[in-house]
N, C-alpha and C. Protein backbone atom coordinates (compact mmCIF):
# COMPACT_ATOMS: atom_id res chain seq x y z
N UNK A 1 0.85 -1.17 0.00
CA UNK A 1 0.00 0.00 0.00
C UNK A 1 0.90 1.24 0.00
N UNK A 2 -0.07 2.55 -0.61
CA UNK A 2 1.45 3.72 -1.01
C UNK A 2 1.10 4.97 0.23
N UNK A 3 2.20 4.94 0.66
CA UNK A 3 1.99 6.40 1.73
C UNK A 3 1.96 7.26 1.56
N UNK A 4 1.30 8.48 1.91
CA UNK A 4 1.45 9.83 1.11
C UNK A 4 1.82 10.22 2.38
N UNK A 5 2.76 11.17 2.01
CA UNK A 5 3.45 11.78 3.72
C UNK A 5 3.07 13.10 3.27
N UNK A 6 2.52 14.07 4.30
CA UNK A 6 1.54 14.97 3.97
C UNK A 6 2.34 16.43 5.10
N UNK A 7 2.46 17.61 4.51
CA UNK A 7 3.15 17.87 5.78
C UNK A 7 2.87 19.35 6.01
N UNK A 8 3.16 20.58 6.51
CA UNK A 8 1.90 21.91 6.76
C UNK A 8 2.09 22.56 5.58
N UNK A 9 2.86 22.31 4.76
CA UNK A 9 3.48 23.36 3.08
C UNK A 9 2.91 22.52 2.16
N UNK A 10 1.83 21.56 2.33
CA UNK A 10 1.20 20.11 1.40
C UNK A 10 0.55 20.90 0.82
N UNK A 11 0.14 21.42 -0.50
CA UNK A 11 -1.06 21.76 -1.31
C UNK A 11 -2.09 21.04 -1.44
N UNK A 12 -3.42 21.23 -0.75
CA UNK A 12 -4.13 19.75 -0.12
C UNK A 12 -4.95 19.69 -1.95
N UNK A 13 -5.26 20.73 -2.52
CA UNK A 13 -5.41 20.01 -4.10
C UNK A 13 -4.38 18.74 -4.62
N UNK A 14 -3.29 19.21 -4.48
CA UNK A 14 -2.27 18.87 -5.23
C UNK A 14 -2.59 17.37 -4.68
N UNK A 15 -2.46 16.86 -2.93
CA UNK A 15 -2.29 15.47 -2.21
C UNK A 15 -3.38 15.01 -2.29
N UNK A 16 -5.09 16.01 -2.66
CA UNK A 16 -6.41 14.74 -3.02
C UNK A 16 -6.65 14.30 -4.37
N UNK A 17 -5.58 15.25 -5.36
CA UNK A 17 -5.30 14.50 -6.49
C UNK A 17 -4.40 12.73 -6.98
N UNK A 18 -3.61 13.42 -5.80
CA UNK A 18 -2.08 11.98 -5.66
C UNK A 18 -3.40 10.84 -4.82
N UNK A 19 -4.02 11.04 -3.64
CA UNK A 19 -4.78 10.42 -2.87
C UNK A 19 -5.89 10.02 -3.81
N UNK A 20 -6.18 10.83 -4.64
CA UNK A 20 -7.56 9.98 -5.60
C UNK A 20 -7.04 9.03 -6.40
N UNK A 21 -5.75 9.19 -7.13
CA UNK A 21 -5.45 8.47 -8.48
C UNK A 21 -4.88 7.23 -7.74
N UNK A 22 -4.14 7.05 -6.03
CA UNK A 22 -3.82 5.98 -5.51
C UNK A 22 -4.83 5.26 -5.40
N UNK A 23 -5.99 5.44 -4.81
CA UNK A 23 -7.34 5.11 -4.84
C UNK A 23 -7.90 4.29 -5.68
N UNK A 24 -7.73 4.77 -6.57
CA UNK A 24 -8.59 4.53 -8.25
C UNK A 24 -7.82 2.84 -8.04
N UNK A 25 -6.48 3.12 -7.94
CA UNK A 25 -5.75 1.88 -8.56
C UNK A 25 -5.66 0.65 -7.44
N UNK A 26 -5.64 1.67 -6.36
CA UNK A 26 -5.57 0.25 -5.15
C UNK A 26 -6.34 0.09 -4.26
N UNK A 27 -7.31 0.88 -4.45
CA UNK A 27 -9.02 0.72 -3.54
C UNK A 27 -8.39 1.12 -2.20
N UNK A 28 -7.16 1.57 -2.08
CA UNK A 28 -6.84 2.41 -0.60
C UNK A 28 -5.78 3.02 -0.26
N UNK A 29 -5.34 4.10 0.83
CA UNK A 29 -4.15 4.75 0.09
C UNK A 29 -4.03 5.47 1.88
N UNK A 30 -2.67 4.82 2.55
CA UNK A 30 -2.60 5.30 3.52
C UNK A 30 -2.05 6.96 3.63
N UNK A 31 -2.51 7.77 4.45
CA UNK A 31 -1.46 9.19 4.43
C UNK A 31 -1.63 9.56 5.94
N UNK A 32 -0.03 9.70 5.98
CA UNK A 32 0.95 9.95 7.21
C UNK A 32 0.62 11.53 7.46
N UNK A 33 0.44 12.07 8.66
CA UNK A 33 0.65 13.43 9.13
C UNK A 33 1.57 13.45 10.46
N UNK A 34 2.10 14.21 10.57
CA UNK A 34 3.11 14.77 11.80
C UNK A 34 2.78 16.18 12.29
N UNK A 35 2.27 16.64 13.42
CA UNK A 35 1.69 17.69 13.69
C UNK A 35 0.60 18.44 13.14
N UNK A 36 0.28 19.14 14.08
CA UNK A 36 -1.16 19.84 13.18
C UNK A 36 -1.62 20.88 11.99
N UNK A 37 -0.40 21.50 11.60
CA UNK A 37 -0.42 21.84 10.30
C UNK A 37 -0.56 20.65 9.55
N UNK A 38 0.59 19.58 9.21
CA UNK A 38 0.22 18.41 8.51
C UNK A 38 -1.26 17.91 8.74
N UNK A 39 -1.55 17.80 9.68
CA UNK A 39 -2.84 16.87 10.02
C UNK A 39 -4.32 17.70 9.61
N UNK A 40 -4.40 19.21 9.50
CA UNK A 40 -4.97 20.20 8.95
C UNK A 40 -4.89 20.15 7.45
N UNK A 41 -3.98 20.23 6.54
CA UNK A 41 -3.38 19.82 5.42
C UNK A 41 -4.14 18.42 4.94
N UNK A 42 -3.80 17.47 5.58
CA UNK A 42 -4.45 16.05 5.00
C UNK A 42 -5.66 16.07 5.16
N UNK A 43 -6.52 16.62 6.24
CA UNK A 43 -8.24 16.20 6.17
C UNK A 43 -8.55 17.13 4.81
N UNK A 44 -7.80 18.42 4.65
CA UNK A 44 -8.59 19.13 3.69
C UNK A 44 -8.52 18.36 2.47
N UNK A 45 -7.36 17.84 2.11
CA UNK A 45 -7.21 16.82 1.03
C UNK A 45 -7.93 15.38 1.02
N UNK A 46 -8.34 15.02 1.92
CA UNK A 46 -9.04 14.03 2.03
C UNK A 46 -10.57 14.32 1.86
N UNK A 47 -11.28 15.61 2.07
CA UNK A 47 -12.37 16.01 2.11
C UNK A 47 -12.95 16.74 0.30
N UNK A 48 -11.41 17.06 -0.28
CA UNK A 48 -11.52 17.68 -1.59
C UNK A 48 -11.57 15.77 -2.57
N UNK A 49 -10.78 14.89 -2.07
CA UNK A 49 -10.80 14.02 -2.33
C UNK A 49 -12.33 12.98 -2.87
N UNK A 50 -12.63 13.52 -1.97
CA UNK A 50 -13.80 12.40 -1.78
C UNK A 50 -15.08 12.93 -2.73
N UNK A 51 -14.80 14.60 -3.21
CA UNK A 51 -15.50 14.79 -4.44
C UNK A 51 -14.94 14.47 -5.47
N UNK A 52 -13.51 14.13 -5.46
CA UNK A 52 -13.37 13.29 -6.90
C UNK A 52 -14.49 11.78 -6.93
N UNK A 53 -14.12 11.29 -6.28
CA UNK A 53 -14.66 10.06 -5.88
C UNK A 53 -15.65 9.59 -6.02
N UNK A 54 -16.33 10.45 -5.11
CA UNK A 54 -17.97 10.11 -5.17
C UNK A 54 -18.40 10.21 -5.99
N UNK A 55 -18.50 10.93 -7.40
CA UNK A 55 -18.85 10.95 -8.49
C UNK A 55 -19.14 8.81 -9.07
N UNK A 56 -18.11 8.16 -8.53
CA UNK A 56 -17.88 6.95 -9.41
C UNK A 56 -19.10 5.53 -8.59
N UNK A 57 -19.45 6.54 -7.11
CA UNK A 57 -20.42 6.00 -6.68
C UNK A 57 -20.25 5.30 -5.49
N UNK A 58 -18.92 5.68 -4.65
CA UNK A 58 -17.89 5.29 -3.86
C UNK A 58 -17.64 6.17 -3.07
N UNK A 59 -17.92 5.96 -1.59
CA UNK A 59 -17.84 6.57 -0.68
C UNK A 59 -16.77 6.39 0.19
N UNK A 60 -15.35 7.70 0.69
CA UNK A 60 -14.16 7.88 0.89
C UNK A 60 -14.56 7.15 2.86
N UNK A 61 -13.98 6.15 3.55
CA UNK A 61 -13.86 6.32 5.13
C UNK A 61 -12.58 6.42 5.17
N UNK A 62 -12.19 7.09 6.36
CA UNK A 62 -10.82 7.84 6.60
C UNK A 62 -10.65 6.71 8.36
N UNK A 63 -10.07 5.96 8.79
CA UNK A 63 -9.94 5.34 9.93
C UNK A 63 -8.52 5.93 10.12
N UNK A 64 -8.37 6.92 11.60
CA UNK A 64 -7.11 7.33 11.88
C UNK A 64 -6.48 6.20 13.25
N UNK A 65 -5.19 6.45 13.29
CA UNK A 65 -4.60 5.83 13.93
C UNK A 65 -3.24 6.34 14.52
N UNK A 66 -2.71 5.92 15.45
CA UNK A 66 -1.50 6.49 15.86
C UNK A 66 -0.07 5.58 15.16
N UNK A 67 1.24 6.61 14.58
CA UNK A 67 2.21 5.44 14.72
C UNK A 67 3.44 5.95 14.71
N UNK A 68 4.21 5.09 15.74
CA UNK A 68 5.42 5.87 15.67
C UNK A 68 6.38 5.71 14.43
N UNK A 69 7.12 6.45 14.11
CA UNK A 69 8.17 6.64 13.14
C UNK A 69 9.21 7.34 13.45
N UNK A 70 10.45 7.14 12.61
CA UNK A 70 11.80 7.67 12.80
C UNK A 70 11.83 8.83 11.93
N UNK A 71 12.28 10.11 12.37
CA UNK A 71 12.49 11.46 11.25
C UNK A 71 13.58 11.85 11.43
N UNK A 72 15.03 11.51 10.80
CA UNK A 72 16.51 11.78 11.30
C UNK A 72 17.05 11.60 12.82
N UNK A 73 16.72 10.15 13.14
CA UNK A 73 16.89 9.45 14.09
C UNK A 73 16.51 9.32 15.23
N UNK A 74 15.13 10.75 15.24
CA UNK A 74 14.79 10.87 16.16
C UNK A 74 12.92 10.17 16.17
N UNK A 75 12.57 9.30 17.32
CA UNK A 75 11.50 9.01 17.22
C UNK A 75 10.26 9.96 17.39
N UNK A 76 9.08 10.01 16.68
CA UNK A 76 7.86 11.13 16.50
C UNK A 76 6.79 10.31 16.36
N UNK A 77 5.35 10.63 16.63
CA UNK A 77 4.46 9.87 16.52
C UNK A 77 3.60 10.68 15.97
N UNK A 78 3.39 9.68 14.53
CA UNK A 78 2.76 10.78 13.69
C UNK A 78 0.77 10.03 13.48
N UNK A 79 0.19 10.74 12.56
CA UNK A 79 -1.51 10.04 12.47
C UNK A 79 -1.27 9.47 11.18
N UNK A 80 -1.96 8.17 11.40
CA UNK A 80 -1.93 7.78 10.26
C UNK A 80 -2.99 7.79 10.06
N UNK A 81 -3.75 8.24 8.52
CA UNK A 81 -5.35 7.98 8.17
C UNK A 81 -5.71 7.19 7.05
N UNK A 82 -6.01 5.85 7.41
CA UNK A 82 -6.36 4.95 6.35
C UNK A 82 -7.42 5.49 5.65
N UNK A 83 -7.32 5.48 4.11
CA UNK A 83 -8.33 5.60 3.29
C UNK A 83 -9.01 4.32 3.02
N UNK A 84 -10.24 3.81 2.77
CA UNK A 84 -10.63 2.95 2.24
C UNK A 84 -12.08 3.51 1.77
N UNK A 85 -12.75 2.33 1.00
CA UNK A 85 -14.42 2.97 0.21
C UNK A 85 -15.31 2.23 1.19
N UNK A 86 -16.37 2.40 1.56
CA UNK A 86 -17.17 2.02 2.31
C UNK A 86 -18.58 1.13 1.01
């Protein structure tokens, strides 16, 4: 599955475009945020997203989650928000 790492300088057009076309191809498309600019950034893209989408008759659920990760050696715990279609 492909990660979109999403972060507060993300153009949330630009990431519900990358987030739709992952979609299309793999019926799901995880994206990583780290703080709340990032995490502000990804819902808007996830919310512009889901009017690509819905058009095809497919409805976007977003299931968030916590996870830690390494960012230049230092550990951070970022959200992860599974995409899938309901």
């Amino acid at each position: 599955m492909e990660i979109l790492k999403v972060s507060s300088k993300s153009n949330p057009n630009r990431v519900a475009g990358a987030l739709a076309n992952v979609f299309r191809e793999q019926g799901m498309v995880e994206v990583q945020a780290v703080g709340a600019g990032a995490l502000n950034q990804a819902i808007k893209a996830i919310a512009i997203a889901r009017g690509f989408i819905t058009p095809s008759g497919k409805n976007l659920v977003c299931i968030p989650s916590f996870q830690d990760i390494m960012i230049e050696g230092e550990e951070r715990t970022a959200i992860k928000l599974l995409i899938e279609a309901k």
